[in-house]
Protein backbone atom coordinates (compact mmCIF):
# COMPACT_ATOMS: atom_id res chain seq x y z
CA UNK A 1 -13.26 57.95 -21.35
CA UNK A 2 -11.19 55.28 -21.98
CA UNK A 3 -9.61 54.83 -18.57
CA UNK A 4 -13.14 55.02 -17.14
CA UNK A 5 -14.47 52.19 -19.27
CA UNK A 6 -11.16 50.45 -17.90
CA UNK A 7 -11.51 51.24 -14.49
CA UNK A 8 -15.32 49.71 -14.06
CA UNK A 9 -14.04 46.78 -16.34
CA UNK A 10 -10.97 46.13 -14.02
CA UNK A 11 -13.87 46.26 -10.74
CA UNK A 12 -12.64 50.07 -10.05
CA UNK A 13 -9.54 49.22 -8.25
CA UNK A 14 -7.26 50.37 -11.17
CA UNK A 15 -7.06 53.99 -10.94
CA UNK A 16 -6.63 54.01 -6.98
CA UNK A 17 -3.57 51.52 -7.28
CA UNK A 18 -2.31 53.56 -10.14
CA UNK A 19 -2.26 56.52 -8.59
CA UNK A 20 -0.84 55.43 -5.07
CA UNK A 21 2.07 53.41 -7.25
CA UNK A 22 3.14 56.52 -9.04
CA UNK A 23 3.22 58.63 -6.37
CA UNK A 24 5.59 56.71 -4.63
CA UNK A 25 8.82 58.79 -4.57
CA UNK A 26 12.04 57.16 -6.64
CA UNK A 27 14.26 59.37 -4.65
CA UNK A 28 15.35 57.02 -1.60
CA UNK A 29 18.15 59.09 -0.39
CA UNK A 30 21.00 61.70 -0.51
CA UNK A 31 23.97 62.94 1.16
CA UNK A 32 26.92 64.86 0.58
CA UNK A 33 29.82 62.96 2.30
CA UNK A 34 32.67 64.67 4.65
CA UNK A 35 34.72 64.36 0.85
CA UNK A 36 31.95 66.75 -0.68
CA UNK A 37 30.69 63.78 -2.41
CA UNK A 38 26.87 63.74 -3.13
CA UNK A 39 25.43 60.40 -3.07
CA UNK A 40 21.80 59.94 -5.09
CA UNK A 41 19.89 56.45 -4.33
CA UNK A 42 17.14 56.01 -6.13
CA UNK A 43 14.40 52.98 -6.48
CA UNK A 44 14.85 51.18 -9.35
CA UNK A 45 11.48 48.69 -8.15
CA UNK A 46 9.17 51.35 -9.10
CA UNK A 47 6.85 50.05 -11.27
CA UNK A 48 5.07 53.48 -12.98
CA UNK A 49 7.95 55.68 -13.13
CA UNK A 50 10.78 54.16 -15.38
CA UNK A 51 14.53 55.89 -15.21
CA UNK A 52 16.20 55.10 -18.37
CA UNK A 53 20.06 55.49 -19.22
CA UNK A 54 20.90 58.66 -16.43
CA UNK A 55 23.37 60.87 -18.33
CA UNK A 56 23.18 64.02 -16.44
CA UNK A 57 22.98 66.05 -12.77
CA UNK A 58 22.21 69.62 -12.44
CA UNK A 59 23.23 70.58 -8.35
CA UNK A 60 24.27 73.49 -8.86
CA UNK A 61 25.92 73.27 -12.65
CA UNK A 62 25.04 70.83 -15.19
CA UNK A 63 27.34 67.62 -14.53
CA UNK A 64 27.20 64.72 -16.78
CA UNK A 65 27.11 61.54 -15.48
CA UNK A 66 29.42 59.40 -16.90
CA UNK A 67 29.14 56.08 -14.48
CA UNK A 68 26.88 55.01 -11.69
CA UNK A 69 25.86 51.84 -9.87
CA UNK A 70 22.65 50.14 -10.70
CA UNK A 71 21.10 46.57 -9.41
CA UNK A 72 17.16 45.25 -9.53
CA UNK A 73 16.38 47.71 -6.56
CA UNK A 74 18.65 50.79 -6.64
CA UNK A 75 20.17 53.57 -8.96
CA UNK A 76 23.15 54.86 -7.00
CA UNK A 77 24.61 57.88 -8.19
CA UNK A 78 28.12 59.51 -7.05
CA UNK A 79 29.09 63.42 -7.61
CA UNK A 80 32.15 65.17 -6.48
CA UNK A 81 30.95 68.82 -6.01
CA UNK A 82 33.96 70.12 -3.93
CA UNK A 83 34.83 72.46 -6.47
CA UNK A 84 31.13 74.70 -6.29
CA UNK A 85 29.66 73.75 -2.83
CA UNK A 86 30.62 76.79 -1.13
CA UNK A 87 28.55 78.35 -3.38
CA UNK A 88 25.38 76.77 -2.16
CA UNK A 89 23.62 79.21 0.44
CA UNK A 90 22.46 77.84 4.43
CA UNK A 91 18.80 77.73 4.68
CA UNK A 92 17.94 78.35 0.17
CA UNK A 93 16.06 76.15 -1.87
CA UNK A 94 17.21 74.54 -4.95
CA UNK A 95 15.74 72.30 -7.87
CA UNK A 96 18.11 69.91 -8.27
CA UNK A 97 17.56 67.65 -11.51
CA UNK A 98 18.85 63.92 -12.66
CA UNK A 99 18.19 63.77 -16.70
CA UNK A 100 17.98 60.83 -18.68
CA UNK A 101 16.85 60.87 -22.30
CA UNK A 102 12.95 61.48 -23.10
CA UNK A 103 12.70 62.11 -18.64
CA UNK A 104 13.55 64.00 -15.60
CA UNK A 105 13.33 63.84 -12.10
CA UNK A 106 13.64 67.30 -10.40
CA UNK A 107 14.08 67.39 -7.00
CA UNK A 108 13.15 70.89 -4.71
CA UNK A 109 15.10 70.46 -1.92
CA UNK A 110 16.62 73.72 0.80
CA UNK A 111 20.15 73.33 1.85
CA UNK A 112 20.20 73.40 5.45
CA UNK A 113 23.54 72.41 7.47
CA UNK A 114 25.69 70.95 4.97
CA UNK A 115 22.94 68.47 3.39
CA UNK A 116 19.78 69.07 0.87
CA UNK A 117 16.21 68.14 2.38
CA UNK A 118 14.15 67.54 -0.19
CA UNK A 119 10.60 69.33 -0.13
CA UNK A 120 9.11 68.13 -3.29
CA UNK A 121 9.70 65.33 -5.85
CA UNK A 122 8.34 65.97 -9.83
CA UNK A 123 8.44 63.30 -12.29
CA UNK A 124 8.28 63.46 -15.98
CA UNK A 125 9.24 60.65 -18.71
CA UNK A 126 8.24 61.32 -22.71
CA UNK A 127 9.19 57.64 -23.73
């Protein structure tokens, strides 16, 4: 009720900016390197969808995060995974999943010739 009140207040243009905003993906990219190295970048602009303090990267097994690159437009994070990536199947989906306290990004992506392709991007933040 509340929003609606808003909404005609604000001349109805509001909600339809809101909603086109937030779904706006964060994920801009990834790739797994020739070193097995998966490379995350995601888009630290994004107005509706904050990322707080990342601390942790389920691929395949939960991996913490202990350092990655961050500016006023990009996240950038870096995971070795040589030691499990033979164990990801050609052609199978997986929910891959960057934490970061009181939100999550999960990421539903197939592995398909040595790289994910992500299908779906889900968004949640409790702060």
């Amino acid at each position: 009720m509340i929003l609606f009140i808003f909404n005609v207040l604000s001349g109805g243009n509001l909600l339809p900016w809101n909603r086109k905003e937030f779904e706006r993906p964060l994920l801009k990219s990834i790739s797994i390197d020739s070193g097995d190295v998966v490379t995350i970048v995601l888009d630290n602009t994004h107005k509706r969808k904050a990322i707080g303090k990342n601390y942790e990267l389920d691929l395949f097994y939960l991996v913490p995060i202990f350092e990655y690159e961050e500016n006023e437009n990009e996240i950038i994070i870096k995971e070795d995974i040589s030691e499990y990536k033979e164990k990801f199947t050609e052609a199978s989906r997986y929910e891959l999943e960057i934490k970061w306290y009181g939100g999550h990004l999960f990421l539903e992506a197939i592995y398909k010739e040595g790289q994910f392709r992500i299908l779906d991007e889900r968004y949640t933040n409790r702060i």
